[in-house]
C-alpha atoms as a PDB file:
ATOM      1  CA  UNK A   1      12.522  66.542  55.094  1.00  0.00           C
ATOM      2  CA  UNK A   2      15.062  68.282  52.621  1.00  0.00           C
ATOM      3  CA  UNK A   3      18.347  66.776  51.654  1.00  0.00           C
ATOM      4  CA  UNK A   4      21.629  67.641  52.830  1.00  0.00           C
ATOM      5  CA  UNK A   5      23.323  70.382  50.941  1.00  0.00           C
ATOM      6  CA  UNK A   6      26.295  67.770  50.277  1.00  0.00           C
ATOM      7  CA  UNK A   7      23.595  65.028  48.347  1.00  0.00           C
ATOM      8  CA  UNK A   8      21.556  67.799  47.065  1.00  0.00           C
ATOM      9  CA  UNK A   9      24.908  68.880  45.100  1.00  0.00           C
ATOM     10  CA  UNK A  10      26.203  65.565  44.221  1.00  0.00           C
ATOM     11  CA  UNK A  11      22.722  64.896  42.591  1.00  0.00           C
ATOM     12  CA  UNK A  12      23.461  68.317  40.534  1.00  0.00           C
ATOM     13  CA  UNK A  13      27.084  67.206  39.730  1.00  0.00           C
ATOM     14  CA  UNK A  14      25.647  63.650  38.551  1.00  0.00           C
ATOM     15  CA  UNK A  15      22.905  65.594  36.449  1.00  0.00           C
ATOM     16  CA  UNK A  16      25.383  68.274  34.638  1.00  0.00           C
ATOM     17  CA  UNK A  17      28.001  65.502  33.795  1.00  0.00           C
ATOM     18  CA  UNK A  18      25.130  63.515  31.776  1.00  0.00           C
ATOM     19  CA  UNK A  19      24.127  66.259  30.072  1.00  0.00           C
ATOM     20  CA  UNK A  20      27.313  67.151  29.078  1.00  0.00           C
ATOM     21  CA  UNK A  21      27.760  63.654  28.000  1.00  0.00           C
ATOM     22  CA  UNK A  22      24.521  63.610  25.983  1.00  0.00           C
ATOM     23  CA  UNK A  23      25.852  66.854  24.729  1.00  0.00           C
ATOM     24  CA  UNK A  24      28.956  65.445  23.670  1.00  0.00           C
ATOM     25  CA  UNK A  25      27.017  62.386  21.879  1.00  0.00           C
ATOM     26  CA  UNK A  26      24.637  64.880  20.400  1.00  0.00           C
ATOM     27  CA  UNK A  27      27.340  67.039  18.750  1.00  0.00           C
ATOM     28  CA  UNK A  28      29.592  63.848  17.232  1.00  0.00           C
ATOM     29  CA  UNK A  29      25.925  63.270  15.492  1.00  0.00           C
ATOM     30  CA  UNK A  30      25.897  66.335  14.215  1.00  0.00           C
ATOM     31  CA  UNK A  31      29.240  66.207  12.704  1.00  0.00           C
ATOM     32  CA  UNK A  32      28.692  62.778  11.133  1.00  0.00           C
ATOM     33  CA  UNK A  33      25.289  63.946   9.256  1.00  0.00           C
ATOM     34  CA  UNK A  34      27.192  67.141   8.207  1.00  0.00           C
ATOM     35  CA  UNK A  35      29.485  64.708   6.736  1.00  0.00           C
ATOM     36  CA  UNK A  36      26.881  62.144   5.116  1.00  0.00           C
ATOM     37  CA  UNK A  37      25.483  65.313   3.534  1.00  0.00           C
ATOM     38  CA  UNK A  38      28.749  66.166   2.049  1.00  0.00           C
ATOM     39  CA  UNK A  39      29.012  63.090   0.683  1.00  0.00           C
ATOM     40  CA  UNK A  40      25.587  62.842  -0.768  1.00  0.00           C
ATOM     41  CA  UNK A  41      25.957  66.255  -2.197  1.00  0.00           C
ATOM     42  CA  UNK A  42      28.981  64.962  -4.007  1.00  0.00           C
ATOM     43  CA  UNK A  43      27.101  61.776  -5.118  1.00  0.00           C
ATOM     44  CA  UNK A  44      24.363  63.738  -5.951  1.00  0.00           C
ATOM     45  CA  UNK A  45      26.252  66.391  -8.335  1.00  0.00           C
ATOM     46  CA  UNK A  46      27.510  63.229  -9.890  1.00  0.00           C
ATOM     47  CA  UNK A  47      24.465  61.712 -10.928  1.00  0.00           C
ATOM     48  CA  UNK A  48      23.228  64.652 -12.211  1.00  0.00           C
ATOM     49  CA  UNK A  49      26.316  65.230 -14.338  1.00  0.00           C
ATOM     50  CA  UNK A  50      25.666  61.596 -15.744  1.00  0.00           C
ATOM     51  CA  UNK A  51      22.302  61.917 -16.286  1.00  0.00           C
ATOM     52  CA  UNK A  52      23.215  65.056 -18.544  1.00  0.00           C
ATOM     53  CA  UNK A  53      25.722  62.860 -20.448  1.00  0.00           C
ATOM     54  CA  UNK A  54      22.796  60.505 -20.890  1.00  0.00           C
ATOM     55  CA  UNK A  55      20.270  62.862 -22.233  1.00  0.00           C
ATOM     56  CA  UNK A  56      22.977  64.721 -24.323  1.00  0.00           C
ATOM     57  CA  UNK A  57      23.940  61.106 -25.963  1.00  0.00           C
ATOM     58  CA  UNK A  58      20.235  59.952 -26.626  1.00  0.00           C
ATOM     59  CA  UNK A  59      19.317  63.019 -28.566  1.00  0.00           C
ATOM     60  CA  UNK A  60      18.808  62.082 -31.861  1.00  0.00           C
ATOM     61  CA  UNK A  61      20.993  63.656 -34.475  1.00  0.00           C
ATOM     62  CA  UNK A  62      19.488  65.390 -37.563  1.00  0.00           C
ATOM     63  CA  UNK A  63      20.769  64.434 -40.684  1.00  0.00           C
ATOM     64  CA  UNK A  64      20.213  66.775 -43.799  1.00  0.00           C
ATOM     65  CA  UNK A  65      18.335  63.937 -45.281  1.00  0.00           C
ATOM     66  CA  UNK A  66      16.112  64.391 -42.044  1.00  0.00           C
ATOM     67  CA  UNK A  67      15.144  68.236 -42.959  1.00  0.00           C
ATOM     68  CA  UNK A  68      12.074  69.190 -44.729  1.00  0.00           C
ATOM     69  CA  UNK A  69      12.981  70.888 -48.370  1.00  0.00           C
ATOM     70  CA  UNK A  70      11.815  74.624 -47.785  1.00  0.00           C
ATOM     71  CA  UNK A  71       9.145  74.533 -50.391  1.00  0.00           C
ATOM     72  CA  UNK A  72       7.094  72.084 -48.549  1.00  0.00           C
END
């Protein structure tokens, strides 16, 4: 036997509100990781900018004492 119209649409109702609560949930996620991505993009642009700094400042300068006299 089939259910009444009435539970058969309650059942419906109770489905569509939790999946527009897991689609609520779902979305907040998404806008938190687009935020944590942000922020590691920013972090990340940082490091990188350091890391040049580093290398720049571990170069070693050449002195003219350094050079090799043309004639050799």
């Amino acid at each position: 036997m089939s259910k009444p119209t009435d539970q058969r649409l309650t059942d419906v109702e109770c489905i569509l509100m939790h999946a527009q609560k897991t689609l609520s949930e779902l979305n907040q996620v998404i806008i938190d990781q687009g935020r944590q991505i942000d922020q590691l993009r920013r972090e990340l642009k940082q490091l990188a900018s350091d890391f040049r700094q580093v290398q720049d400042s571990n170069r070693p300068t050449r002195s003219a004492q350094d050079e090799i006299p043309p004639h050799y």
